[in-house]
Protein backbone atom coordinates (compact mmCIF):
# COMPACT_ATOMS: atom_id res chain seq x y z
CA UNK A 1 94.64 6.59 -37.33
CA UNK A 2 93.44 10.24 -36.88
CA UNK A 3 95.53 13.49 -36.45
CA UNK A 4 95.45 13.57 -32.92
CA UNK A 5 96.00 9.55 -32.33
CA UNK A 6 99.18 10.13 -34.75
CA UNK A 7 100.43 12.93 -32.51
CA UNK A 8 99.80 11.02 -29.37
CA UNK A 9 101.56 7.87 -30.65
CA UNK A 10 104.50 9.19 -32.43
CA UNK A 11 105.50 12.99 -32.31
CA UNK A 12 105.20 12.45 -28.48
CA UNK A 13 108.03 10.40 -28.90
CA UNK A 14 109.84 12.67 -31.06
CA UNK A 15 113.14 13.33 -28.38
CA UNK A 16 113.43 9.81 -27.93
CA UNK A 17 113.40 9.25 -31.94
CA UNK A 18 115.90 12.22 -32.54
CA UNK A 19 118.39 11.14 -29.48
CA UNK A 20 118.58 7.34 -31.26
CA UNK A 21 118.85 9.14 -34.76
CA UNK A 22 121.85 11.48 -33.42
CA UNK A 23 123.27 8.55 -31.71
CA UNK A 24 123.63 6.38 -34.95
CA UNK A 25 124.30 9.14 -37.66
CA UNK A 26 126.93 11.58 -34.96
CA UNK A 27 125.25 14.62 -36.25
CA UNK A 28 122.59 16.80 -35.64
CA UNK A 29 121.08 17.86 -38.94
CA UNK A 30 121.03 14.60 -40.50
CA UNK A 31 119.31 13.07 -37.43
CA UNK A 32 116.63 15.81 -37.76
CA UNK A 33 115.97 14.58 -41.21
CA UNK A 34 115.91 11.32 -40.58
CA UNK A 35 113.42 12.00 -37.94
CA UNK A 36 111.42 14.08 -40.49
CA UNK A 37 111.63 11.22 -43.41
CA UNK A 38 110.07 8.90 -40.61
CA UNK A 39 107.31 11.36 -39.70
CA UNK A 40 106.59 11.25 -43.61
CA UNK A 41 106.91 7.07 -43.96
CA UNK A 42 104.55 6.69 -40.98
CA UNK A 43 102.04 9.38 -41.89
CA UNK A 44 102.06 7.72 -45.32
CA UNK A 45 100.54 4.36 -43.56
CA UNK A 46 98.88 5.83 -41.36
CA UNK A 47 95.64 4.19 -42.41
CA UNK A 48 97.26 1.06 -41.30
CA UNK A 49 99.28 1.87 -38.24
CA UNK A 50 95.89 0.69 -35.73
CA UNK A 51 97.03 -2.64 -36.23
CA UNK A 52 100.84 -2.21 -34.83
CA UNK A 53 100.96 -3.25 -31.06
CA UNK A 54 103.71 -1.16 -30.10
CA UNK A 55 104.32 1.90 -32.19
CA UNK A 56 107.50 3.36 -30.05
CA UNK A 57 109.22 -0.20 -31.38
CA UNK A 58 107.96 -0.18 -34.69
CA UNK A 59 109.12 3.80 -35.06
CA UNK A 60 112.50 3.16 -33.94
CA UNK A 61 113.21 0.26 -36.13
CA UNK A 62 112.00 2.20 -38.58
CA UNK A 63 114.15 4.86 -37.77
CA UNK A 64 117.00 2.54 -37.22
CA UNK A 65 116.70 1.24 -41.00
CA UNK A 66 116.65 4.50 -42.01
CA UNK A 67 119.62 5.88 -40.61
CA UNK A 68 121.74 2.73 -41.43
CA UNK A 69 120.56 3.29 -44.98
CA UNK A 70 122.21 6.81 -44.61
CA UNK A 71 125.38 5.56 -43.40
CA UNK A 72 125.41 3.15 -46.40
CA UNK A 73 125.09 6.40 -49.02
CA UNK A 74 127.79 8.24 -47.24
CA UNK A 75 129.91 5.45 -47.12
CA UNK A 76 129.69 5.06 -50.50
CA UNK A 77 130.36 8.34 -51.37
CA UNK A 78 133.25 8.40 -49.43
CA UNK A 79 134.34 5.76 -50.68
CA UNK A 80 133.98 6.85 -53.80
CA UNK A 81 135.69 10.74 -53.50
CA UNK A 82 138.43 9.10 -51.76
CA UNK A 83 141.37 11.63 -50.71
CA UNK A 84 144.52 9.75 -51.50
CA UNK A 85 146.84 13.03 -50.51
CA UNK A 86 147.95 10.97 -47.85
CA UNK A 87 150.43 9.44 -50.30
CA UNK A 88 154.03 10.67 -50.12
CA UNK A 89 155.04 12.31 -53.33
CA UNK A 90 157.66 9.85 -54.28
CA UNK A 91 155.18 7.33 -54.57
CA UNK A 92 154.31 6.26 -58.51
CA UNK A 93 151.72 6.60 -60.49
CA UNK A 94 151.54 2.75 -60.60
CA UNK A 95 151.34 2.32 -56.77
CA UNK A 96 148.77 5.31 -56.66
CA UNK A 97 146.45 3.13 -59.41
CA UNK A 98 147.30 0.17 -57.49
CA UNK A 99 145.85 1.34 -53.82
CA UNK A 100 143.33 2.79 -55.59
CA UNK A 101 141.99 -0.02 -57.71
CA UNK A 102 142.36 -2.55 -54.16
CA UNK A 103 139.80 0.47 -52.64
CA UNK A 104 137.40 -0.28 -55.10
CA UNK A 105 138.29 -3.90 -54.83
CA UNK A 106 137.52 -4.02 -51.38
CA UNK A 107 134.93 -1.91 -51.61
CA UNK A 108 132.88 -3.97 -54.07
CA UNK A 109 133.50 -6.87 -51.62
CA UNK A 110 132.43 -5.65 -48.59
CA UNK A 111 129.31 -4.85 -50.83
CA UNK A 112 129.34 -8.62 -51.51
CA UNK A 113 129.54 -9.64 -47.61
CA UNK A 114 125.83 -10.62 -45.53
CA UNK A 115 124.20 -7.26 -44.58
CA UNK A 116 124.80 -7.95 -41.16
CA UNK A 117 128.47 -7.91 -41.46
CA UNK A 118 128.29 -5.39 -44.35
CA UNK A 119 127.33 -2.87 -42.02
CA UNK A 120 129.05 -4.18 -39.18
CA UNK A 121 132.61 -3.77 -40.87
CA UNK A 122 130.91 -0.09 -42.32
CA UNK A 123 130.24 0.98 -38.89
CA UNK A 124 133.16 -0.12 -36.35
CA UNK A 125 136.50 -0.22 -39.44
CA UNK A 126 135.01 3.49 -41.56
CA UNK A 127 132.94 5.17 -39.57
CA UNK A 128 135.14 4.45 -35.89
CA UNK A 129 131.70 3.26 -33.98
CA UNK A 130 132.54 1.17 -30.74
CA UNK A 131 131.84 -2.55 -30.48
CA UNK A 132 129.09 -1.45 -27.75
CA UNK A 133 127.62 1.33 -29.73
CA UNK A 134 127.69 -0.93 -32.97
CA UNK A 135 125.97 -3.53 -31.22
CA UNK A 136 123.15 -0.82 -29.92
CA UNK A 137 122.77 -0.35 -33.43
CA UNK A 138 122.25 -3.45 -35.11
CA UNK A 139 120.52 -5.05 -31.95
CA UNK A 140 123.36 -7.62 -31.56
CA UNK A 141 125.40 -8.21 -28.86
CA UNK A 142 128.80 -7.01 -28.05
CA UNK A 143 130.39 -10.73 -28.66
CA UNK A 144 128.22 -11.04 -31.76
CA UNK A 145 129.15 -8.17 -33.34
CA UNK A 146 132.62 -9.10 -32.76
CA UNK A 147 132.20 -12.83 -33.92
CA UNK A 148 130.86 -10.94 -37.35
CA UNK A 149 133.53 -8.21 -37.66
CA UNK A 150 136.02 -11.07 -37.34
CA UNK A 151 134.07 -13.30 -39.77
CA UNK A 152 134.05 -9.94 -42.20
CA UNK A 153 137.14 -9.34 -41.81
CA UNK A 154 138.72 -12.95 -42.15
CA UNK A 155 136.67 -13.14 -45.80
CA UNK A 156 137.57 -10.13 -46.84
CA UNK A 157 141.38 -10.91 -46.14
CA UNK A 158 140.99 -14.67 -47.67
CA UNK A 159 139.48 -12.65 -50.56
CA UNK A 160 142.23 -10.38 -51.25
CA UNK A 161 144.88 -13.34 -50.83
CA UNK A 162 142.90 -15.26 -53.44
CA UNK A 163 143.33 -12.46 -56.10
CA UNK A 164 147.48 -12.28 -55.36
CA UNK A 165 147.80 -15.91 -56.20
């Protein structure tokens, strides 16, 4: 694919990309990046790109991975510089170890769930996403994505009772 057939095909799409980008990550400069790192990932193949059918498709599910796989770093980060001020100060140092140890508990579960639900649980119970825009997101449809947010939820519950026995 030359220059100008690259152009045609996917920087004239470029609005369309960044709108889907902002609507996943909820902010403007990482949605310009992402944008940018799929510029870079499609210019890479761009030898090979005559063969896809529909390149508008194949950029935003491109796109789409990409920005999920932000989510999952920030998450994790987040998860990871937790703020636990939100403890009252007559709380012990026991309890404090406690709710933070079930954090990474959880956390390492949720890691553990199908990617599907994974990000599911991610997007609708830490980052706030509605059912519809989660769905959007993933593809799914409103009443799967809350069959699998139950299902998450319901394993990761059944897992925590399991370690109290």
């Amino acid at each position: 694919m030359d220059n100008e057939t690259f152009y045609g095909k996917v920087v004239a799409i470029s609005d369309q990309l960044y709108r889907t980008a902002k609507s996943i990550l909820q902010d403007d400069e990482s949605a310009r990046d992402s944008v940018q790192d799929l510029y870079l990932k499609l210019w890479e193949k761009r030898t090979t790109l005559h063969k896809i059918e529909n390149m508008p498709s194949f950029a935003m599910k491109i796109l789409r991975n990409l920005c999920l796989d932000k989510l999952r770093k920030k998450r994790e980060l987040d998860l990871e510089t937790c703020d636990y001020s939100h403890i009252q100060d007559n709380t012990s140092i026991y309890e404090i170890v406690e709710q933070k140890n079930i954090t990474k508990i959880i956390k390492q579960y949720i890691n553990q769930l199908p990617e599907l639900q994974r990000t599911i649980v991610r997007l609708r119970d830490v980052e706030g996403y509605e059912i519809k825009e989660i769905a959007y997101i993933t593809t799914s449809t409103e009443n799967a994505v809350t069959a699998n947010l139950s299902r998450a939820r319901q394993k990761i519950r059944d897992y925590l009772l399991k370690l109290q026995v």
